[in-house]
C-alpha atoms as a PDB file:
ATOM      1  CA  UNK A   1      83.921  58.502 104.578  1.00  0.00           C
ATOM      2  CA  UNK A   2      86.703  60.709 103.364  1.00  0.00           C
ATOM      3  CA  UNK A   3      87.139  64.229 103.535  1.00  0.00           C
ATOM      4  CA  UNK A   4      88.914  66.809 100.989  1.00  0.00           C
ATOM      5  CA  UNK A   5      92.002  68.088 102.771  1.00  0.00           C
ATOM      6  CA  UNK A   6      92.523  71.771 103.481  1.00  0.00           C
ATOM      7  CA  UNK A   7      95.561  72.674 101.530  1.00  0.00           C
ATOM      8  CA  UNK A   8      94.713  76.500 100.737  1.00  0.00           C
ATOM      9  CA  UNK A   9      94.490  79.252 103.888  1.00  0.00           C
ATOM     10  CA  UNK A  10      91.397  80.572 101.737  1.00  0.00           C
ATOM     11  CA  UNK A  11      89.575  77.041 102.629  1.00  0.00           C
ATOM     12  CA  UNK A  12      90.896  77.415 106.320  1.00  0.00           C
ATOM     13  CA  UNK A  13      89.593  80.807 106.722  1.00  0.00           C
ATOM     14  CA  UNK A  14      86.038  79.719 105.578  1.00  0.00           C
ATOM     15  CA  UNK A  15      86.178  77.202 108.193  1.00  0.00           C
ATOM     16  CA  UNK A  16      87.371  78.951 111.406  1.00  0.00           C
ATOM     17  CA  UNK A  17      84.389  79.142 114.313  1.00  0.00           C
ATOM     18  CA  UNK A  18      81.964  77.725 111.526  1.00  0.00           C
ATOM     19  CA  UNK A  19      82.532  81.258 109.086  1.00  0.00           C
ATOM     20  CA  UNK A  20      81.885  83.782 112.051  1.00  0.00           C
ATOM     21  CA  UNK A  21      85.826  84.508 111.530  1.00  0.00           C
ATOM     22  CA  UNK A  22      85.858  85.616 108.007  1.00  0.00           C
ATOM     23  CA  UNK A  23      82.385  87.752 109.202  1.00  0.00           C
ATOM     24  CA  UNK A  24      84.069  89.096 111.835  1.00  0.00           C
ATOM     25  CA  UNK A  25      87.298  90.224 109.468  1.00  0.00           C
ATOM     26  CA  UNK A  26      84.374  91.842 107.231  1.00  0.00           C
ATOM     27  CA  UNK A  27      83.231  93.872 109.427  1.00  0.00           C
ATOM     28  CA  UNK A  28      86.835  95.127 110.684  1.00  0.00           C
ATOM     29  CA  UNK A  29      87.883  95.022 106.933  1.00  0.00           C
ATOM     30  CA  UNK A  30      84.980  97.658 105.864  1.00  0.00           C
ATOM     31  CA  UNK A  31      84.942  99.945 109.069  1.00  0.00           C
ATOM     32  CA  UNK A  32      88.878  99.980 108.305  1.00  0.00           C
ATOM     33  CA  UNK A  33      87.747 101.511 104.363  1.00  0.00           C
ATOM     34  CA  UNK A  34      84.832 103.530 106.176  1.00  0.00           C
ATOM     35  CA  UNK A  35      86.894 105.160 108.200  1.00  0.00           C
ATOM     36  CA  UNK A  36      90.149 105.930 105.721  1.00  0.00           C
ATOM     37  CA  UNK A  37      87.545 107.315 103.107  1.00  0.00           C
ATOM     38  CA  UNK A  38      85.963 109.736 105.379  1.00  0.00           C
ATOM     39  CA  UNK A  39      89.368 111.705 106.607  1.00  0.00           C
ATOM     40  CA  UNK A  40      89.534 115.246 105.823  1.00  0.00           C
ATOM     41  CA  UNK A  41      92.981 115.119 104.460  1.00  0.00           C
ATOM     42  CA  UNK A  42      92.355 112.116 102.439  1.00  0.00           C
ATOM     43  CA  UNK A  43      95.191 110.615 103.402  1.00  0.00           C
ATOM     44  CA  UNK A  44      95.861 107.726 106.068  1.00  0.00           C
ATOM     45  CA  UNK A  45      97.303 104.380 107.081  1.00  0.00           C
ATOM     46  CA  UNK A  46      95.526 101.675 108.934  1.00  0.00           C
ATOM     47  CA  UNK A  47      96.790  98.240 109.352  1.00  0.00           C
ATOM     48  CA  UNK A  48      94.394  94.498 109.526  1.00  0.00           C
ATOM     49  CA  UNK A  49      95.993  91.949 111.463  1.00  0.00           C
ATOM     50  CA  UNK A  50      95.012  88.779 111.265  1.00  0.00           C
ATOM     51  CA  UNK A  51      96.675  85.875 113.816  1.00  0.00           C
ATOM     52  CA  UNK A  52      96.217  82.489 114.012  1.00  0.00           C
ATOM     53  CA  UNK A  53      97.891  80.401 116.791  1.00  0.00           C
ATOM     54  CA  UNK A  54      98.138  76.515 116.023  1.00  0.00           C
ATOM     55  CA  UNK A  55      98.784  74.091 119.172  1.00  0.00           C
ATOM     56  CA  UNK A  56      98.901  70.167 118.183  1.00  0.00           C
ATOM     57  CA  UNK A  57      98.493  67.811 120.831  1.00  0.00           C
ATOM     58  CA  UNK A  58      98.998  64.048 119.377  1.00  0.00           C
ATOM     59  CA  UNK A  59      97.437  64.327 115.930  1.00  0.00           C
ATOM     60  CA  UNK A  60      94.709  67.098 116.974  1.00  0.00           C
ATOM     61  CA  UNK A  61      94.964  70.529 115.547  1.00  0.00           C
ATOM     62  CA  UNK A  62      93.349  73.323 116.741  1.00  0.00           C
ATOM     63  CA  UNK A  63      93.353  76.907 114.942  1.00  0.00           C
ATOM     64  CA  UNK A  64      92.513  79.927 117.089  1.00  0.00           C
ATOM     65  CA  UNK A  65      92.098  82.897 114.574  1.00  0.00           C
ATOM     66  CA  UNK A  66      92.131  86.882 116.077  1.00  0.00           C
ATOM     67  CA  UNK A  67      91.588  89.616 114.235  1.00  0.00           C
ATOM     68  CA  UNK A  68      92.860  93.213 115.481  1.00  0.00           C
ATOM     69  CA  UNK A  69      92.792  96.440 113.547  1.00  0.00           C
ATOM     70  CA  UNK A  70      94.458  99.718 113.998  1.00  0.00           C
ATOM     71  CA  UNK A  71      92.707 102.634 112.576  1.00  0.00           C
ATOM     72  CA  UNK A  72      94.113 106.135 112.455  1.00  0.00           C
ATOM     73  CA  UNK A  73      93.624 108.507 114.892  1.00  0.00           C
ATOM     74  CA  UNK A  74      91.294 111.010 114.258  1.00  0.00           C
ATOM     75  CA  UNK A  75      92.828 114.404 114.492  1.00  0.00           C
ATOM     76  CA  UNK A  76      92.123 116.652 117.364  1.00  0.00           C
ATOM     77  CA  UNK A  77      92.962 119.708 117.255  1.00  0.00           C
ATOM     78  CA  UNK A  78      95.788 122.007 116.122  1.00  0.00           C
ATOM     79  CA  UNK A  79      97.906 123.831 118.622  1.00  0.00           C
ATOM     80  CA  UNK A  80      98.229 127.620 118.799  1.00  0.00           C
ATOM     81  CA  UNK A  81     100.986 129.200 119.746  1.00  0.00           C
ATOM     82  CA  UNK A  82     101.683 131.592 122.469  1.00  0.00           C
ATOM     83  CA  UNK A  83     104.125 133.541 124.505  1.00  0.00           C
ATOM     84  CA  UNK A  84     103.960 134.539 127.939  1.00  0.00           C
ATOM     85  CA  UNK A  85     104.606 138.084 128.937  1.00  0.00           C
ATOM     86  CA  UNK A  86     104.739 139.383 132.493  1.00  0.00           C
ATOM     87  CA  UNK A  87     102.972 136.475 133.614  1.00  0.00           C
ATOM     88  CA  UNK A  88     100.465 136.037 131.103  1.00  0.00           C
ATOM     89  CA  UNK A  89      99.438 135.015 127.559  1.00  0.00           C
ATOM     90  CA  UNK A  90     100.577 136.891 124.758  1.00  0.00           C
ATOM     91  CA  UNK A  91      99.697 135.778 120.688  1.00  0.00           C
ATOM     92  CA  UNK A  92     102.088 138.660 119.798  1.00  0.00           C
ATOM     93  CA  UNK A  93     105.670 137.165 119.814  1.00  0.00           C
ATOM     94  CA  UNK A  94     108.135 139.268 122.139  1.00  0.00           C
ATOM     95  CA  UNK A  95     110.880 139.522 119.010  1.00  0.00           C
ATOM     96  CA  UNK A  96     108.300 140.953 116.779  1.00  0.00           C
ATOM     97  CA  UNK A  97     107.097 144.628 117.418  1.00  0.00           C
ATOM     98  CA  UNK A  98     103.273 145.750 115.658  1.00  0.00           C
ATOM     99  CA  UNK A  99     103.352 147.627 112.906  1.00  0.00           C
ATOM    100  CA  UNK A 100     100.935 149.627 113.625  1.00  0.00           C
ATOM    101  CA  UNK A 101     100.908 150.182 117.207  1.00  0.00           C
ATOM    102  CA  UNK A 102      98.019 148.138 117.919  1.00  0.00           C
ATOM    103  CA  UNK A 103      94.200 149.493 117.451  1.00  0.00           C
ATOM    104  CA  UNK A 104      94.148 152.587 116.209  1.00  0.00           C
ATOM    105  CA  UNK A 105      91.187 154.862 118.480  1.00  0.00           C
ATOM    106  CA  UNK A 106      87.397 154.646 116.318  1.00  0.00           C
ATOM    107  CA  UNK A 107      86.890 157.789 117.289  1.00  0.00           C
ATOM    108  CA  UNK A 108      86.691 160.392 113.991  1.00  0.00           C
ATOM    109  CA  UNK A 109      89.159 162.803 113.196  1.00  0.00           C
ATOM    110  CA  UNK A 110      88.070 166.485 113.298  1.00  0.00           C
ATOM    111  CA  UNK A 111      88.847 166.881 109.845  1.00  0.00           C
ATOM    112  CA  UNK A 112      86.358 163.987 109.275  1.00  0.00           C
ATOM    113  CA  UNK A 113      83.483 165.971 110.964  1.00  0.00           C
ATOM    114  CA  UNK A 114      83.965 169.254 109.628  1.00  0.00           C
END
């Protein structure tokens, strides 16, 4: 009985833990697209690694595969600025007087009611 020898790491892959491997990168591989596709900028980097660690012991091979991926952060959210005056938060920076003087009163002028 003679066997074809694996000489391509496509015929490995099919192999490893009886195809639950190349499942398992699947489902990492379209979660990794999933998640790219569906960011609000539309713009993103993710990485797939694949590892496979070999030990030979006299003549025996074994193949451990692992599969990690790193998928981008999802974005929180943005920070605001502010300045602190007398002790407390301002949104109005200290260099930069108001135009207008802030609100201006709601109240009508007399020339308005007449």
């Amino acid at each position: 009985m003679s066997t074809k020898p694996i000489r391509h790491i496509t015929d490995l892959f099919e192999l490893l833990n009886r195809g639950r491997f190349v499942e398992k990168v699947d489902q990492h591989l379209s979660k990794l697209v999933e998640t790219l596709e569906e960011l609000p900028e539309q713009k993103g980097v993710a990485k797939l690694n694949i590892e496979l660690t070999f030990s030979y012991v006299e003549g025996r091979l074994d193949v451990k595969p692992a599969v990690k991926s790193k998928l981008p952060e999802e974005k929180g959210f943005s920070g605001t600025p502010f300045w602190t005056v007398d002790g407390a938060l301002s949104v109005q920076h200290p260099s930069q007087t108001d135009m207008f003087a802030g609100p201006r009163d709601a109240t009508p002028r007399k020339s308005e009611t007449a």
